[in-house]
Protein backbone atom coordinates (compact mmCIF):
# COMPACT_ATOMS: atom_id res chain seq x y z
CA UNK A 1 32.51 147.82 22.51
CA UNK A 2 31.00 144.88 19.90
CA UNK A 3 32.76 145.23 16.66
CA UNK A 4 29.95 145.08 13.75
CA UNK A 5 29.45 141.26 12.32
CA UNK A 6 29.06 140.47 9.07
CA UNK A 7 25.43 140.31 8.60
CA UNK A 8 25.33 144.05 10.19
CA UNK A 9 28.00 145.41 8.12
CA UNK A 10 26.09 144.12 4.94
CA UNK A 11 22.65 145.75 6.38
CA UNK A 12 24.02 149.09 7.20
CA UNK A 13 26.74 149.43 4.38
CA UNK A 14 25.46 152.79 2.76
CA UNK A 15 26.04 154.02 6.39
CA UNK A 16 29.05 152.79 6.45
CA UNK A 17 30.22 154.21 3.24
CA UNK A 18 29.76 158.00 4.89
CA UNK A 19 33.31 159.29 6.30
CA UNK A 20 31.00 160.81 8.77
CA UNK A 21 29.90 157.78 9.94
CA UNK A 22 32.40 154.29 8.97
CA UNK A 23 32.45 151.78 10.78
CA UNK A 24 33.40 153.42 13.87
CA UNK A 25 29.99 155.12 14.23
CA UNK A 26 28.36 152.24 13.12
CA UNK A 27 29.51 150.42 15.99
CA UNK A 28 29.09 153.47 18.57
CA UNK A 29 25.10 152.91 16.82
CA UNK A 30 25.34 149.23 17.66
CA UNK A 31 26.43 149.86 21.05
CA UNK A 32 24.31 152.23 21.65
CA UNK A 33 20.94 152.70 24.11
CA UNK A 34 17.99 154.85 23.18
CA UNK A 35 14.81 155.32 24.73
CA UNK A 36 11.67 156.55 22.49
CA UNK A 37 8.96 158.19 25.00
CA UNK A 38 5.75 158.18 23.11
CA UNK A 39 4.95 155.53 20.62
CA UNK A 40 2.80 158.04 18.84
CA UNK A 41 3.12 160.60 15.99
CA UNK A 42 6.52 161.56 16.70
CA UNK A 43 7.67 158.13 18.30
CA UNK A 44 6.89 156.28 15.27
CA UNK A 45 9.22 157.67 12.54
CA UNK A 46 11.47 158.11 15.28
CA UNK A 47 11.48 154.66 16.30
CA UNK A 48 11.67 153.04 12.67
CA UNK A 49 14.68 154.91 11.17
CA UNK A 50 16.50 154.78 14.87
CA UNK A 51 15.77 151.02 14.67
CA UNK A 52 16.75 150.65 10.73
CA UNK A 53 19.90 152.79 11.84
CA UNK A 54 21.04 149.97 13.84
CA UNK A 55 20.51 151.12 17.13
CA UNK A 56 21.41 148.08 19.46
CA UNK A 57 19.43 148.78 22.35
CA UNK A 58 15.55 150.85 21.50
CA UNK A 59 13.14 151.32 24.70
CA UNK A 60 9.98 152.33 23.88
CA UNK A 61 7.58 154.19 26.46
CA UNK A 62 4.15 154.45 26.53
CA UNK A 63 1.41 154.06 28.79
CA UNK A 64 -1.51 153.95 25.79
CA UNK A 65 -3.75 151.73 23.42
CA UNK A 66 -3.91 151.56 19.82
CA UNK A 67 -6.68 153.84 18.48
CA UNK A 68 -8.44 154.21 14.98
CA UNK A 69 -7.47 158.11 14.89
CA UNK A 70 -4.20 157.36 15.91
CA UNK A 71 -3.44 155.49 12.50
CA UNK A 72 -3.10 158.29 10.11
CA UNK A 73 0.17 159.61 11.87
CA UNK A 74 1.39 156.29 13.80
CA UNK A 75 2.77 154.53 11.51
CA UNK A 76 4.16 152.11 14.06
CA UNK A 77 0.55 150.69 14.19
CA UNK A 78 -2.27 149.29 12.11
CA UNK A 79 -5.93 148.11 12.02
CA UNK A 80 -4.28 144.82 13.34
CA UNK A 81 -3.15 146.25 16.67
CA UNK A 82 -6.24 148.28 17.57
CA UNK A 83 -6.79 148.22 21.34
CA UNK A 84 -2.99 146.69 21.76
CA UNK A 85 -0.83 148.19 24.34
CA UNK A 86 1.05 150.84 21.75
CA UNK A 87 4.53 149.68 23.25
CA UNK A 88 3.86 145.49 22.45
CA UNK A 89 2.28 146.97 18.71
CA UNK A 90 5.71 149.23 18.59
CA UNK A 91 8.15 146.36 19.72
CA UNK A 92 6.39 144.03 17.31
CA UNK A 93 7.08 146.53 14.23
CA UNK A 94 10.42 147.46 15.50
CA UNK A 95 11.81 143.96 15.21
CA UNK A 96 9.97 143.39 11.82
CA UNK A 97 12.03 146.85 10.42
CA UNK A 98 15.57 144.93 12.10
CA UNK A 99 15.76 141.74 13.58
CA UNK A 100 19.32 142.46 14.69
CA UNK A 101 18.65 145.21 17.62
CA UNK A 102 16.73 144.56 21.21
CA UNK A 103 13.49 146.72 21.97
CA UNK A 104 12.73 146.95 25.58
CA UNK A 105 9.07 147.59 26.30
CA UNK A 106 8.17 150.30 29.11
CA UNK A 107 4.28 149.69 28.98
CA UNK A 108 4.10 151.63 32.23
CA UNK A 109 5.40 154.91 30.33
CA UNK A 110 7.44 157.55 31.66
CA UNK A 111 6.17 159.11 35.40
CA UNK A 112 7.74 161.21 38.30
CA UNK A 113 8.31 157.82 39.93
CA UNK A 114 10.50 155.90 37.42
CA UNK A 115 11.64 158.85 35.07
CA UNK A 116 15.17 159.33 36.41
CA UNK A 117 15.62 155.76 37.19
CA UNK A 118 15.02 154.72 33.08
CA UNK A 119 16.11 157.56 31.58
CA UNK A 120 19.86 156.60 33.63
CA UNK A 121 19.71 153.08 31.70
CA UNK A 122 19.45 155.01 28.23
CA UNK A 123 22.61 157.23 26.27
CA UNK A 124 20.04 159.29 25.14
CA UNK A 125 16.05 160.15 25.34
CA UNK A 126 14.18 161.17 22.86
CA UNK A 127 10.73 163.46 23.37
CA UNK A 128 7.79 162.18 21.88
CA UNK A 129 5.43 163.40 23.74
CA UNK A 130 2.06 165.56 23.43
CA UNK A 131 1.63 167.41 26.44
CA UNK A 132 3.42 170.29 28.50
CA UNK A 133 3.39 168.26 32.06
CA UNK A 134 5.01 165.29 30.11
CA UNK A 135 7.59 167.51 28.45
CA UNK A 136 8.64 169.49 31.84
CA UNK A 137 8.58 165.91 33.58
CA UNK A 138 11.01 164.70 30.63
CA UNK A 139 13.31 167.85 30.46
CA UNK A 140 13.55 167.89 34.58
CA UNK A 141 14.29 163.78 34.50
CA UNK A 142 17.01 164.00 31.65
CA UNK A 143 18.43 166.61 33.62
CA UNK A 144 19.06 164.80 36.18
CA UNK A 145 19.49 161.30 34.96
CA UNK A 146 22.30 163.91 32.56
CA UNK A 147 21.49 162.28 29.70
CA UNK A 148 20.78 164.84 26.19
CA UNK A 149 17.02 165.05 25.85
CA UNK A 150 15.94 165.55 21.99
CA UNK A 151 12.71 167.45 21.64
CA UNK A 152 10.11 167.66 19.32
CA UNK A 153 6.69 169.11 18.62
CA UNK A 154 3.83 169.54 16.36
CA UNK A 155 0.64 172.12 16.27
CA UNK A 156 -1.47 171.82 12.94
CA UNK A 157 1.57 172.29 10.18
CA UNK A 158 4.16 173.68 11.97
CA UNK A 159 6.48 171.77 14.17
CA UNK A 160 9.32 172.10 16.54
CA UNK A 161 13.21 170.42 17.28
CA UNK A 162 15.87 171.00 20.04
CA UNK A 163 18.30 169.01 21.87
CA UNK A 164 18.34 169.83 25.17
CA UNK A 165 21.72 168.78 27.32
CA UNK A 166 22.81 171.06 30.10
CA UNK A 167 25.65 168.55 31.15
CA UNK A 168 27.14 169.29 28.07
CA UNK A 169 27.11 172.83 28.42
CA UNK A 170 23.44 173.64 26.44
CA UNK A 171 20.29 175.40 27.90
CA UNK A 172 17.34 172.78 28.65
CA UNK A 173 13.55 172.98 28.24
CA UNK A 174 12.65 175.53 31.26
CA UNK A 175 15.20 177.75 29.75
CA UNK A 176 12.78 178.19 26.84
CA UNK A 177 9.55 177.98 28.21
CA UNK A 178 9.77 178.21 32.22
CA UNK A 179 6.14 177.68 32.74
CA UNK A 180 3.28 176.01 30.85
CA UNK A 181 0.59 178.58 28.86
CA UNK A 182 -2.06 178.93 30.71
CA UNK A 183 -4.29 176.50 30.99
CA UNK A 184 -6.75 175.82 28.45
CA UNK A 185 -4.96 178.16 25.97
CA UNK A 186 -3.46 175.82 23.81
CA UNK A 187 -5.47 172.76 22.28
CA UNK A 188 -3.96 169.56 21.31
CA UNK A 189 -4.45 167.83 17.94
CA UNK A 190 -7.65 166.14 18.88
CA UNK A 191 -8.91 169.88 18.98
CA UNK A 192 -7.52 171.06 16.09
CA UNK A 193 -5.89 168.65 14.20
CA UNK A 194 -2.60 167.70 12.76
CA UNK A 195 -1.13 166.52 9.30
CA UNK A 196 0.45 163.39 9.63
CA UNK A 197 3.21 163.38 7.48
CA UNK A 198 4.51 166.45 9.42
CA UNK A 199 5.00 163.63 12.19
CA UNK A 200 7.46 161.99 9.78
CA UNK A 201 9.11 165.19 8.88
CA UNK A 202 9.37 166.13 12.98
CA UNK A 203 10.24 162.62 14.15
CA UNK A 204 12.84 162.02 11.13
CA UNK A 205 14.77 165.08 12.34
CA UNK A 206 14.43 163.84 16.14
CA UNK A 207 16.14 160.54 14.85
CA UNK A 208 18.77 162.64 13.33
CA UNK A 209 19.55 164.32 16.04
CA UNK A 210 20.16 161.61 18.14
CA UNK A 211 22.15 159.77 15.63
CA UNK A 212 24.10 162.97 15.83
CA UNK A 213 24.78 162.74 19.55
CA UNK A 214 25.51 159.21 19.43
CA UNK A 215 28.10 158.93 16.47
CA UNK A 216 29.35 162.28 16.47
CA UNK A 217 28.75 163.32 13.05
CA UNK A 218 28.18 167.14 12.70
CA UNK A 219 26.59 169.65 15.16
CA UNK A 220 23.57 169.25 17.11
CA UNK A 221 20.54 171.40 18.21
CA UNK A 222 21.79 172.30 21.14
CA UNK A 223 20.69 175.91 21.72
CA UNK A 224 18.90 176.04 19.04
CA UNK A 225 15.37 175.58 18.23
CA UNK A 226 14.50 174.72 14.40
CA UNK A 227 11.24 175.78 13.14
CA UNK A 228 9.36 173.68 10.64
CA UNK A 229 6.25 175.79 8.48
CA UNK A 230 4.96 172.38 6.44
CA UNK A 231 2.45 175.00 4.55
CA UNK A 232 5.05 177.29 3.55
CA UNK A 233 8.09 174.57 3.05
CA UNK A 234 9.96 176.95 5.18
CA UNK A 235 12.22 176.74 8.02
CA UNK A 236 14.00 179.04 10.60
CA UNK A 237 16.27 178.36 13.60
CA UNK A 238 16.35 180.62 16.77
CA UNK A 239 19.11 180.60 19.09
CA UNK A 240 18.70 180.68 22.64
CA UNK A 241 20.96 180.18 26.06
CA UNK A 242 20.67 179.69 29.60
CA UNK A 243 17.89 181.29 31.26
CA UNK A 244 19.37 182.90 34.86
CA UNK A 245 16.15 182.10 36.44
CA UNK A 246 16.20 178.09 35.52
CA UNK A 247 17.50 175.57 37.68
CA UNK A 248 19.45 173.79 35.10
CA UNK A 249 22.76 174.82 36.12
CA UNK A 250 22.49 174.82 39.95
CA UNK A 251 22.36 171.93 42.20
CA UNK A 252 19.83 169.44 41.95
CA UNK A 253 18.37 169.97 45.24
CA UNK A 254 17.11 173.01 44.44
CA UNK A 255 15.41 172.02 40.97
CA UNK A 256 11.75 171.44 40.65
CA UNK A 257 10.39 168.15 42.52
CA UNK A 258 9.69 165.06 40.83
CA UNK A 259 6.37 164.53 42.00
CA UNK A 260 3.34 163.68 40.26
CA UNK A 261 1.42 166.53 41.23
CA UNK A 262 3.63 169.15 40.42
CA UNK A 263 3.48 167.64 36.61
CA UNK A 264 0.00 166.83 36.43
CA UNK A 265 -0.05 170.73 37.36
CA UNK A 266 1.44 172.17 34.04
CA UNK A 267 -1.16 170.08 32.23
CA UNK A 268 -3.38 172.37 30.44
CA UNK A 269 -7.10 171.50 31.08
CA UNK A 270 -9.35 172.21 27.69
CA UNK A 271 -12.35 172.81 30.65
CA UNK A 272 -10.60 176.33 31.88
CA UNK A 273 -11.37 179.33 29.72
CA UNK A 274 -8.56 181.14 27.87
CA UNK A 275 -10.31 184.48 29.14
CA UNK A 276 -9.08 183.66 32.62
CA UNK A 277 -5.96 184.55 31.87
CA UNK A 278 -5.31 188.87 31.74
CA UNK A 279 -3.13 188.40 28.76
CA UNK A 280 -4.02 184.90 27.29
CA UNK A 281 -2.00 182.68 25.34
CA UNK A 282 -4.16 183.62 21.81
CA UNK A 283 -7.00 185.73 21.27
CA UNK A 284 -8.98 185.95 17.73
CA UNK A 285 -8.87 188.20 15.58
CA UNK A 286 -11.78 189.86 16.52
CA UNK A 287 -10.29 190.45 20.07
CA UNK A 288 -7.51 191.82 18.20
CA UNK A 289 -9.26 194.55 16.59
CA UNK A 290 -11.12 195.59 19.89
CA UNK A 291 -7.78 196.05 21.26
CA UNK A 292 -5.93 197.78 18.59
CA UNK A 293 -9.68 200.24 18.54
CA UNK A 294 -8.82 200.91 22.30
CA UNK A 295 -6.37 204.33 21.82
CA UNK A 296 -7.07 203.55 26.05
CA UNK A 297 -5.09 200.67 26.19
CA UNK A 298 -1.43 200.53 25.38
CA UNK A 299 -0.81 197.68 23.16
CA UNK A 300 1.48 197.02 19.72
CA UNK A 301 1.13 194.70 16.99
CA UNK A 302 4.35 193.00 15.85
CA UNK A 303 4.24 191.17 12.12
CA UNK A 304 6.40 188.05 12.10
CA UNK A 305 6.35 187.36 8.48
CA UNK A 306 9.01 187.99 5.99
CA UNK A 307 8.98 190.98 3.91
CA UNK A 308 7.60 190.16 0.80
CA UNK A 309 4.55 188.38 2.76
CA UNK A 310 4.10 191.94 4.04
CA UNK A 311 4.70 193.60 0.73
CA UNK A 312 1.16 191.68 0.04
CA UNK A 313 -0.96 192.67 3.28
CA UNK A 314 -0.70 193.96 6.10
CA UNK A 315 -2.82 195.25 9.13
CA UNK A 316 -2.94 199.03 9.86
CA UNK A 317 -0.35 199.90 12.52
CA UNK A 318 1.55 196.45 12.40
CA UNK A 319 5.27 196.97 12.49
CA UNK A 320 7.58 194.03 10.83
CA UNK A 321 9.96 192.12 12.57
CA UNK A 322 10.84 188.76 10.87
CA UNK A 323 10.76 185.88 12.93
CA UNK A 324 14.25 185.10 12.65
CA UNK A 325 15.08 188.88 14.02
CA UNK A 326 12.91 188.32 17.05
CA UNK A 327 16.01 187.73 19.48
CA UNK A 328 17.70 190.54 17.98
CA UNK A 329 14.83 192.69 19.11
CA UNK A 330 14.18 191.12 22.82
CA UNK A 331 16.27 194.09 24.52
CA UNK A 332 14.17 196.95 23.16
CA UNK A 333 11.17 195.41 23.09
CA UNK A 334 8.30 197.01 25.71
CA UNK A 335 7.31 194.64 28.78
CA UNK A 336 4.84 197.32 29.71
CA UNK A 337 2.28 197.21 26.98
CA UNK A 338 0.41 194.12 25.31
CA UNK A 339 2.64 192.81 22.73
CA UNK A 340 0.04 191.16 20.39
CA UNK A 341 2.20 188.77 17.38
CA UNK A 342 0.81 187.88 14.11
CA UNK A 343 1.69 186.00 11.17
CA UNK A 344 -0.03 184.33 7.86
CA UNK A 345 -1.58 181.56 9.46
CA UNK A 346 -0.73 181.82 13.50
CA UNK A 347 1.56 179.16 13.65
CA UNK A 348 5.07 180.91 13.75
CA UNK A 349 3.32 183.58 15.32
CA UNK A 350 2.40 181.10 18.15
CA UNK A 351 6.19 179.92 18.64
CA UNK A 352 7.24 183.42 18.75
CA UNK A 353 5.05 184.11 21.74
CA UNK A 354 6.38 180.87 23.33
CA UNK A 355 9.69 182.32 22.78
CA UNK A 356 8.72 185.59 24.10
CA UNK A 357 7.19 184.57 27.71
CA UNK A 358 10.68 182.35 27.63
CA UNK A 359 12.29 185.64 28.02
CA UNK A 360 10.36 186.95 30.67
CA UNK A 361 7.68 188.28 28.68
CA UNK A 362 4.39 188.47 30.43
CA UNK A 363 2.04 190.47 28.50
CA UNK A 364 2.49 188.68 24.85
CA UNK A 365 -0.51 186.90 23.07
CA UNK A 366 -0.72 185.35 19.71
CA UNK A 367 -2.96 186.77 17.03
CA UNK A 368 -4.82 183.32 16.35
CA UNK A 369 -5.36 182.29 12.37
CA UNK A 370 -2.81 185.15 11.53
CA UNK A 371 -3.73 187.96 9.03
CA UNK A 372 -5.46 185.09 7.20
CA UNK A 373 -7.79 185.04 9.60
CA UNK A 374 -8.43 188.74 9.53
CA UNK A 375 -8.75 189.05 5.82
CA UNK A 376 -11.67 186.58 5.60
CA UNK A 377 -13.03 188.06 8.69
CA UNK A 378 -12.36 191.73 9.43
CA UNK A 379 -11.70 193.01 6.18
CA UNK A 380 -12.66 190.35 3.03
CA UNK A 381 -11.28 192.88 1.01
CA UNK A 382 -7.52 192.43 1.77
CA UNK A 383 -5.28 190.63 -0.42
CA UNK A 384 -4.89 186.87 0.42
CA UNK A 385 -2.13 184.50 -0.27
């Protein structure tokens, strides 16, 4: 292993100055390999406190071009680089933040072809990506490459981290969410937006966690997903395990093939309507209320917000279970009735269904814009917060 020289142990001194961290995992830093997948709104704060970390060796994956909406949230490009390759605007920033480390360029990006193949050149991959047939293709490649895959994701103001590693004994992706939504159900940020600095906040904890992983220092997210509310300055971790049904712990001949169109498969397409699904994804409020009307059809509303929000207001007939109690409650929840999940806004509600149909849960839909949504629109006369 290359001891730290001079010039590096001058750079990185207030890292070194951490008993958690010394000089020994500053080196382990220098020495180590990380691959970035996604040069975009999580890659980029990712990538730039990764590379001022002293990471030796930082690829960077990406198959796109600098845009003029991606600027707001990348911060790893600029009105200089627009219609660059994002990888060659990346490297170029990279080595501006530290000289001292290497950035490998994968301008190709990450596909069922070459996954396994670069991800085995790597000591650890981190998840940058925007889309559910990227994020199955990564989780299925780390898993076999068995290298610790750290996770992120962002919808509006709300974000998600895990570290996925089943060769060191944690759950992986499919163990959480086995299959995609259905298609069409879930917009990306072009749809609906995103706030960029939650990209920083996301991508700054992805960073972490691989530091984490590669120098030892404290305990990872493995098995556990941490929730991020940017709107609420809140956050909540769920645990989770293996998931009987996934592959992840079985031989690899009998996971999931690496082939492009079983990926491009879990891709949601925005053209298919959410309504072809018989319990979709998210349904507006308005859909709500025609259900909950309908004494015909079984269904129950669950309240994921914490008590005081539903001290304020509260739907008729909701019944309160924080989100942090949610896996406490999986064993006695129904499987035969519509479960339909609401919150303040729709985002935790949202991850709380993703949980949910992890577990097995078929007939669970997300109350979209929350009981926000149904204040301003079903009854304006409801308290709002």
């Amino acid at each position: 292993m290359e001891p730290l020289s001079p010039a590096e142990l001058a750079r990185y001194s207030r890292h070194v100055l951490l008993p958690e961290i010394g000089q020994a995992g500053q080196t382990k830093l220098k020495n180590a390999k990380v691959l970035v997948v996604g040069a975009g709104g999580l890659g980029s704060p990712a990538a730039l406190y990764l590379a001022a970390a002293g990471v030796g060796t930082l690829g960077i994956a990406d198959f796109d071009t600098v845009e003029i909406s991606n600027l707001h949230r990348q911060l790893l490009h600029h009105d200089g680089t627009l219609g660059q390759p994002k990888t060659h605007s990346a490297a170029q920033r990279l080595q501006q933040t530290n000289p001292l480390i290497e950035v490998v360029e994968h301008p190709e990006g990450i596909t069922a072809e070459n996954a396994v193949g670069v991800f085995q050149a790597y000591d650890v991959i981190v998840d940058g990506t925007d889309n559910f047939g990227a994020r199955y293709l990564n989780n299925d490649a780390a898993l076999r490459a068995r290298r610790p895959l750290v996770f992120g994701s962002i919808y509006r103001f709300e974000g998600q981290v895990s570290v996925f590693a089943p060769h060191l004994g944690g759950p992986c992706y499919r163990c959480l969410f086995p299959e995609p939504p259905p298609a069409g159900s879930v917009p990306g940020c072009g749809e609906v937006g995103v706030i960029g600095a939650l990209c920083g906040v996301i991508g700054s904890l992805q960073a972490m966690e691989a530091i984490k992983l590669i120098t030892g220092a404290g305990d990872t997210l493995i098995g556990q997903l941490l929730l991020y509310d940017a709107l609420q300055a809140h956050t909540q971790r769920l645990t989770f395990a293996h998931n009987e049904s996934c592959g992840c712990q079985r031989p690899t001949d009998r996971l999931p093939a690496l082939t492009a169109d079983h990926y491009a498969a879990a891709t949601c397409s925005l053209d298919i309507a959410m309504s072809d699904s018989q319990h979709p994804l998210e349904i507006t409020v308005a859909q709500t209320k025609a259900i909950l009307d309908n004494s015909a059809y079984p269904s129950r509303l669950i309240d994921v917000r914490e008590p005081y929000e539903f001290e304020i207001c509260r739907i008729e007939g909701a019944e309160l279970i924080p989100m942090r109690q949610i896996p406490e409650h999986v064993a006695t929840l129904p499987r035969d009735i519509h479960l339909l999940i609401s919150c303040h806004s729709g985002g935790r509600s949202m991850r709380v269904v993703e949980y949910l149909r992890g577990q097995g849960f078929d007939a669970v839909t997300n109350v979209g814009g929350g009981i926000d949504a149904w204040a301003r629109e079903i009854e304006p006369e409801m308290a709002r917060y």
